[in-house]
C-alpha atoms as a PDB file:
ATOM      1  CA  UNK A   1       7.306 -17.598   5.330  1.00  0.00           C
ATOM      2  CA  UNK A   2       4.629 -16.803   7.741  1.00  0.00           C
ATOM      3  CA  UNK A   3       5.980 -13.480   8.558  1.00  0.00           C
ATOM      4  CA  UNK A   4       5.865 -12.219   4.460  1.00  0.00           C
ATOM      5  CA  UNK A   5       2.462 -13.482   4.236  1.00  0.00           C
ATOM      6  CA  UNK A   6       1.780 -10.907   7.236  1.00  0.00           C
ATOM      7  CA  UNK A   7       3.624  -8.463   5.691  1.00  0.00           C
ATOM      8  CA  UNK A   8       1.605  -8.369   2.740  1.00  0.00           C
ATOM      9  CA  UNK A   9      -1.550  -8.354   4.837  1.00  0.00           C
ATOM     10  CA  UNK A  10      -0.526  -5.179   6.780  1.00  0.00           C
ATOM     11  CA  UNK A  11       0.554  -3.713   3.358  1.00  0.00           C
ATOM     12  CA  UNK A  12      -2.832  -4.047   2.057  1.00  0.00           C
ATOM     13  CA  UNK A  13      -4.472  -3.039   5.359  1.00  0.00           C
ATOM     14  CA  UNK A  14      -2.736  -0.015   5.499  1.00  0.00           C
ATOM     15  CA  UNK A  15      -3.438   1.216   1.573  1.00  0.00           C
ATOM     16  CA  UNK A  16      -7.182  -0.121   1.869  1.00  0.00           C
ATOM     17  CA  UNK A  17      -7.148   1.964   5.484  1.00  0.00           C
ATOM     18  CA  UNK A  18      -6.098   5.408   3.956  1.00  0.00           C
ATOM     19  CA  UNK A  19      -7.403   4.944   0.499  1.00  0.00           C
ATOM     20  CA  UNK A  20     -10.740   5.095   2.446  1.00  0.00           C
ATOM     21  CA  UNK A  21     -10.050   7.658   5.150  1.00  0.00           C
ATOM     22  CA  UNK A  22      -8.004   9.608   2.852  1.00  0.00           C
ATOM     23  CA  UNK A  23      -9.490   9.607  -0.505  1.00  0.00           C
ATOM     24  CA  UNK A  24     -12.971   8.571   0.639  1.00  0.00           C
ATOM     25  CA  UNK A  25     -13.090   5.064  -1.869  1.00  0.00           C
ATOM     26  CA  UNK A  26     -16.160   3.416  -1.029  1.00  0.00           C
ATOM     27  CA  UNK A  27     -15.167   0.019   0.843  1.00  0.00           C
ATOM     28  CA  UNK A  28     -16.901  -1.816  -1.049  1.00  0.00           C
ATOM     29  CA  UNK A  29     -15.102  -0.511  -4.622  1.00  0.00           C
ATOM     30  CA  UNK A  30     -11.512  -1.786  -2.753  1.00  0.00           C
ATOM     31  CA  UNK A  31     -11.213  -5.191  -4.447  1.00  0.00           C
ATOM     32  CA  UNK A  32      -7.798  -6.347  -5.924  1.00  0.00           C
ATOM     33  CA  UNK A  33      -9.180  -6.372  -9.227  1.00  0.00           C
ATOM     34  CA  UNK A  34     -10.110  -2.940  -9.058  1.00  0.00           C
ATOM     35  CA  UNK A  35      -8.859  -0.581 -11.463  1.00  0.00           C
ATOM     36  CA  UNK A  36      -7.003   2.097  -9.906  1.00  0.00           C
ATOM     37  CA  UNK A  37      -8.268   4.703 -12.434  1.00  0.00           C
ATOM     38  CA  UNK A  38     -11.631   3.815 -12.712  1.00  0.00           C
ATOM     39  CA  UNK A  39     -13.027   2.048 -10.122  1.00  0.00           C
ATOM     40  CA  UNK A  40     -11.237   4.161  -7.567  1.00  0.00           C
ATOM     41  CA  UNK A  41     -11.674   7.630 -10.025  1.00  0.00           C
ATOM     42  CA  UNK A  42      -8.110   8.471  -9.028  1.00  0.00           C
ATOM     43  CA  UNK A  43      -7.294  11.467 -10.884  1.00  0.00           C
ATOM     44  CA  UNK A  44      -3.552  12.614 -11.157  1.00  0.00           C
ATOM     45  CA  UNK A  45      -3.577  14.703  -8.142  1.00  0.00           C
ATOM     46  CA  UNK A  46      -5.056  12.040  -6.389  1.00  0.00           C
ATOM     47  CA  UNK A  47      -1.674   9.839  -7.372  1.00  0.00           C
ATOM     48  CA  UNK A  48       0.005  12.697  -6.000  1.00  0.00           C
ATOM     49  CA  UNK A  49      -1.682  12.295  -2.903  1.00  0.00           C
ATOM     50  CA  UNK A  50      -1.075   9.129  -2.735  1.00  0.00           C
ATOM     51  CA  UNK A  51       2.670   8.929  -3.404  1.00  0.00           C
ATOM     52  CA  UNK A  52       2.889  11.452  -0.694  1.00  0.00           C
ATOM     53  CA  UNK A  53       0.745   8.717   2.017  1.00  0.00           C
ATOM     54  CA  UNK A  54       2.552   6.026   0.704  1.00  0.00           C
ATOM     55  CA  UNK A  55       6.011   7.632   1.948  1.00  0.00           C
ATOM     56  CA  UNK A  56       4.581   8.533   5.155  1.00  0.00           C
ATOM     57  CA  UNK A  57       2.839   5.061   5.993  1.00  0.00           C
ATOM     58  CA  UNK A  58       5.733   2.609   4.713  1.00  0.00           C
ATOM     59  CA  UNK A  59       9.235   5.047   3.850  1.00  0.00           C
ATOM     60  CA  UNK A  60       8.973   4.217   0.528  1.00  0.00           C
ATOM     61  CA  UNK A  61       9.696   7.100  -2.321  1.00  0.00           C
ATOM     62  CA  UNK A  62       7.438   6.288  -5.780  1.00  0.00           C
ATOM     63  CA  UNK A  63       8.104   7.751  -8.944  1.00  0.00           C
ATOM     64  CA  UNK A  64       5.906   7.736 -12.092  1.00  0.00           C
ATOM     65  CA  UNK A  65       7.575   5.068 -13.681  1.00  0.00           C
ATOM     66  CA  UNK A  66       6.932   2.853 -10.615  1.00  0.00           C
ATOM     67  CA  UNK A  67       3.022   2.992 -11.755  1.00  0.00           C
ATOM     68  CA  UNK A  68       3.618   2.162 -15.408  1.00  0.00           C
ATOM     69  CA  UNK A  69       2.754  -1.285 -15.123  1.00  0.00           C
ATOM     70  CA  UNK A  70       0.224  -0.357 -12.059  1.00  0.00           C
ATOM     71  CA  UNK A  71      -3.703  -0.640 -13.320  1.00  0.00           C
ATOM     72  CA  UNK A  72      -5.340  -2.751 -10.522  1.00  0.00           C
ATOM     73  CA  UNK A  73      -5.556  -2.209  -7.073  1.00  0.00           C
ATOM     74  CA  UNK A  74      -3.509  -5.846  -6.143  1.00  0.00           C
ATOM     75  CA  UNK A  75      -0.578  -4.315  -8.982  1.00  0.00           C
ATOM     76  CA  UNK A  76      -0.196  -1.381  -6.289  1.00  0.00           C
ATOM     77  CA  UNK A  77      -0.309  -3.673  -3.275  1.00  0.00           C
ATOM     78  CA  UNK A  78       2.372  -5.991  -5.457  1.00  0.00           C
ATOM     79  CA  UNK A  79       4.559  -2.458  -6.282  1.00  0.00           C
ATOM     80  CA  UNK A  80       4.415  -1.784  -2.261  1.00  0.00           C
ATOM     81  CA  UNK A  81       5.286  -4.852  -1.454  1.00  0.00           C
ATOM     82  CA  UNK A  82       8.314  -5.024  -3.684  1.00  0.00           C
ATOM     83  CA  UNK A  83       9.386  -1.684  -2.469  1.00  0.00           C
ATOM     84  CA  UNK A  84       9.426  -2.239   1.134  1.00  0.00           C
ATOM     85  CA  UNK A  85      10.910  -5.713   0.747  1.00  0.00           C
END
């Protein structure tokens, strides 16, 4: 059990890590709640972007229906960790 919980922590790590270096989100705006839209002013190439860092950092391929249900920041660290599980 101990080993999922860490999981999850390096999953959110890692997107919090290049959602900053990469995208240049204030740290402060990275809060689960955080819509990824708004708060984050993610625009559609932006999602593009991120797909593409997403592949690279965990192997995982996204498509646009993955981020249907995917408003707040913790719903994209919940769609990661599902993916990579």
């Amino acid at each position: 059990m101990h080993t999922l919980k860490m999981n999850k922590e390096v999953i959110v790590e890692k997107i919090n890590y290049f959602l900053v270096d990469e995208f240049e989100v204030e740290t402060e705006d990275i809060e689960p709640r955080a819509n990824l839209k708004e708060t984050l002013e993610l625009d559609s190439l932006d999602f593009v972007d991120l797909v593409v860092a997403i592949e690279a950092n965990f192997g995982v391929k996204l498509t646009g229906e993955d981020f249907l249900n995917v408003i707040t920041l913790q719903d994209f660290y919940d769609l990661i960790e599902k993916k990579v599980a």
